[in-house]
PDB file of N, CA and C in Angstrom:
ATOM      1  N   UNK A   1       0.818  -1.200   0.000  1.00  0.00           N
ATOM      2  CA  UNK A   1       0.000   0.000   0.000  1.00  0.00           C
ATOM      3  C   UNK A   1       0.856   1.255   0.000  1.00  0.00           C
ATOM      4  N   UNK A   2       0.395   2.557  -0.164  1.00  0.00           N
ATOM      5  CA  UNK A   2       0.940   3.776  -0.287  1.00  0.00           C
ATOM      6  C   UNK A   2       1.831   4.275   1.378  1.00  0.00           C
ATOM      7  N   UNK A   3       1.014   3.134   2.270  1.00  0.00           N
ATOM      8  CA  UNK A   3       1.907   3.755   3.782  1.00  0.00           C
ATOM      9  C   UNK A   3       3.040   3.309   3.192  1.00  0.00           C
ATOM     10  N   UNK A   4       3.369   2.417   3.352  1.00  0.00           N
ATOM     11  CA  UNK A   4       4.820   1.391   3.234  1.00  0.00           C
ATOM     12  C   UNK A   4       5.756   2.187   1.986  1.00  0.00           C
ATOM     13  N   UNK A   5       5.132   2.781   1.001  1.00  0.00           N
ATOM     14  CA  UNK A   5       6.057   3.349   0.192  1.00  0.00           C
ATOM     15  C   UNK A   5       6.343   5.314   1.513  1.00  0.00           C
ATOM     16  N   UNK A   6       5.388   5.271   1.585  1.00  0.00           N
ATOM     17  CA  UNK A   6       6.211   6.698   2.521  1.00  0.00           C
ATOM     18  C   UNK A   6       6.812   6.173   3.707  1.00  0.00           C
ATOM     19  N   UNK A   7       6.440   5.083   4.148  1.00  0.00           N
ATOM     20  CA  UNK A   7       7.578   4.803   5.036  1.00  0.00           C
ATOM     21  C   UNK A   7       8.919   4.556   4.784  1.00  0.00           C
ATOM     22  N   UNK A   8       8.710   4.048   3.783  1.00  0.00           N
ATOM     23  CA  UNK A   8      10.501   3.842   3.270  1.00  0.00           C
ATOM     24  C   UNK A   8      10.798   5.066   2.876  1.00  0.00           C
ATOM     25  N   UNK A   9      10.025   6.359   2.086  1.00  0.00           N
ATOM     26  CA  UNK A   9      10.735   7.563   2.067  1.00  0.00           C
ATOM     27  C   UNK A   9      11.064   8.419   3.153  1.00  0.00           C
ATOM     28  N   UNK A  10      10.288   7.973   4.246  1.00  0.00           N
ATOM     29  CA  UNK A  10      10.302   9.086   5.604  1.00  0.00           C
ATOM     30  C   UNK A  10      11.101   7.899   6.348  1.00  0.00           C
ATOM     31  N   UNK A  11      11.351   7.203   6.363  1.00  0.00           N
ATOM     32  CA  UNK A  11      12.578   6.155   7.227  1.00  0.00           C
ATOM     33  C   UNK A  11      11.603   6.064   8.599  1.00  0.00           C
ATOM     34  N   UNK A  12      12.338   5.672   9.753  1.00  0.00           N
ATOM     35  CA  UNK A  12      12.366   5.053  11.154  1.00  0.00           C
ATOM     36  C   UNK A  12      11.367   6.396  11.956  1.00  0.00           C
ATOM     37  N   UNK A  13      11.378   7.541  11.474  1.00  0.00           N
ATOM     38  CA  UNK A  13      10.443   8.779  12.188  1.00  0.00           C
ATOM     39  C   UNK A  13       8.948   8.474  11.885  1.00  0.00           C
ATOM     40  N   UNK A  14       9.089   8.230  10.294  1.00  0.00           N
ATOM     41  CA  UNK A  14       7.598   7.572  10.429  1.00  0.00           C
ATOM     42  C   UNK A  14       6.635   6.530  11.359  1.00  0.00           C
ATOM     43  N   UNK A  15       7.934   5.338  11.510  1.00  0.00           N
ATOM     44  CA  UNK A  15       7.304   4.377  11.800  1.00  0.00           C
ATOM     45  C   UNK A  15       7.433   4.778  13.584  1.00  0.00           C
ATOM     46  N   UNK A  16       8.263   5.810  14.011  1.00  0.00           N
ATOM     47  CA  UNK A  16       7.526   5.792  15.369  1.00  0.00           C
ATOM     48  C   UNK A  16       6.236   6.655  15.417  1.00  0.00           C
ATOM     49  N   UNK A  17       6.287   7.651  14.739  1.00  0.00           N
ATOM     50  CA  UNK A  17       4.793   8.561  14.417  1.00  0.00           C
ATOM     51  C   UNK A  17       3.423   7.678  14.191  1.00  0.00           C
ATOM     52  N   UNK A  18       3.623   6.145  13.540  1.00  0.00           N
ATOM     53  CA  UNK A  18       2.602   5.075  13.445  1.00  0.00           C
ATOM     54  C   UNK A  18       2.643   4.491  14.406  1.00  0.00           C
ATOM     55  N   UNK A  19       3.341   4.502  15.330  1.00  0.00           N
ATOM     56  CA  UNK A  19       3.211   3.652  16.676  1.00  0.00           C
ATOM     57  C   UNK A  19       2.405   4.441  17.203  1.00  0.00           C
ATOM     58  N   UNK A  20       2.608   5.764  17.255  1.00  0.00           N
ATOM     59  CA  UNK A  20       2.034   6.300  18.715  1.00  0.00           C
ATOM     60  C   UNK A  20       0.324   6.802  17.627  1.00  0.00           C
ATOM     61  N   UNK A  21      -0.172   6.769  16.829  1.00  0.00           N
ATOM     62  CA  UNK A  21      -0.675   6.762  15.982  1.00  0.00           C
ATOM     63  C   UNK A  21      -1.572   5.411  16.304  1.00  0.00           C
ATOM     64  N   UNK A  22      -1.048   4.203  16.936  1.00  0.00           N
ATOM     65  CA  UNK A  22      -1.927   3.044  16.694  1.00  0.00           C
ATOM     66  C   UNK A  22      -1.922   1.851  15.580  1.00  0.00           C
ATOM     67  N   UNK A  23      -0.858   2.345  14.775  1.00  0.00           N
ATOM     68  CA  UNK A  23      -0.359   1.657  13.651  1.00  0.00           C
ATOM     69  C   UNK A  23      -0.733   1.821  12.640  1.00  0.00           C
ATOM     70  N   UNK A  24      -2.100   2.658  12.673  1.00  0.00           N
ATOM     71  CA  UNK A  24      -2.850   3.069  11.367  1.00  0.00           C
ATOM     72  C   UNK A  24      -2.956   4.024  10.852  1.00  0.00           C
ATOM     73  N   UNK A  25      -2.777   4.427   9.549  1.00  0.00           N
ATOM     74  CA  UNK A  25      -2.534   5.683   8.925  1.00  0.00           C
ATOM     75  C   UNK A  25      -3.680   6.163   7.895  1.00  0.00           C
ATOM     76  N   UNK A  26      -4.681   7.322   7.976  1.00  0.00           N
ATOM     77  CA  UNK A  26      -5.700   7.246   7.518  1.00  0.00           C
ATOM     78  C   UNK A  26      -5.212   8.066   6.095  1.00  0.00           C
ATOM     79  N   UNK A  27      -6.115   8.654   4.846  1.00  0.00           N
ATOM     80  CA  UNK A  27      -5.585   8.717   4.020  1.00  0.00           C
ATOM     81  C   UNK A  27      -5.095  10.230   4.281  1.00  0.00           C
ATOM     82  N   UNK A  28      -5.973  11.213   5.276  1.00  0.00           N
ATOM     83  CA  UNK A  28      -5.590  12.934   5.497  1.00  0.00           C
ATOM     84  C   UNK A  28      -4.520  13.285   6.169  1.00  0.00           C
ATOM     85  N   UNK A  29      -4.267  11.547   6.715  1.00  0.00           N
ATOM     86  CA  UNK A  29      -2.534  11.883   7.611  1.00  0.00           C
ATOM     87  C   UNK A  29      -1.717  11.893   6.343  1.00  0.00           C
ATOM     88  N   UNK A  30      -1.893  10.669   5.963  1.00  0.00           N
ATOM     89  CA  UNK A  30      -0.997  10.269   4.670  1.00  0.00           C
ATOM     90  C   UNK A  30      -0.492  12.003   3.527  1.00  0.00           C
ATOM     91  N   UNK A  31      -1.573  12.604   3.808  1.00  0.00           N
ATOM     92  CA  UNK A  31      -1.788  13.604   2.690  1.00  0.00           C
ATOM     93  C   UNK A  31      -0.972  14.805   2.991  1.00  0.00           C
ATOM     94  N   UNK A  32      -1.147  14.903   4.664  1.00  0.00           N
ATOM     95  CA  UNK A  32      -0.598  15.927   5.609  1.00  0.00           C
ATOM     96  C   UNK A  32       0.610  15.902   5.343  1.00  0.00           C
ATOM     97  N   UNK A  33       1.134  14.238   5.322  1.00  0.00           N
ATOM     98  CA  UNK A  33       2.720  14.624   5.190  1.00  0.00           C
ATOM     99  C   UNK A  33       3.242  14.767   4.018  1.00  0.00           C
ATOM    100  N   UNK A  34       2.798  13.621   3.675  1.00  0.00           N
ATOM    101  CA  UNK A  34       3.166  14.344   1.865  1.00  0.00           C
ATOM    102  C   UNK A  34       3.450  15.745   1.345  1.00  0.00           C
ATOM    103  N   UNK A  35       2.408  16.628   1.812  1.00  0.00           N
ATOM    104  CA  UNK A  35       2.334  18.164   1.497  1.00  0.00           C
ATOM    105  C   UNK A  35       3.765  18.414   2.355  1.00  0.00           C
ATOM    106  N   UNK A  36       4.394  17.900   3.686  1.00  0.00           N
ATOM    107  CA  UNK A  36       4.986  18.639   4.083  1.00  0.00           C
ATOM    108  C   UNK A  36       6.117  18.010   3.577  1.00  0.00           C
ATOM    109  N   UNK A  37       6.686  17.396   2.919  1.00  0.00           N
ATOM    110  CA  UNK A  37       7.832  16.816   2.428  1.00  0.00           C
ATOM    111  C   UNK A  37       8.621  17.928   1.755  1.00  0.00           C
TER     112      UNK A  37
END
């Protein structure tokens, strides 16, 4: 899915931001960061 490709572009910050997050990433988070890249 589209998380797993921004996770590999945003590295190890992402995946603690999905921890504390709950593990799930809805599509307006997804979008949020994108824009801020």
């Amino acid at each position: 899915g589209h998380a797993f490709m921004i996770m590999d572009l945003l590295g190890p910050n992402l995946q603690d931001l999905m921890m504390l997050c709950g593990g799930k990433f809805s599509l307006k988070t997804s979008l949020l960061l994108i824009i801020q890249i």
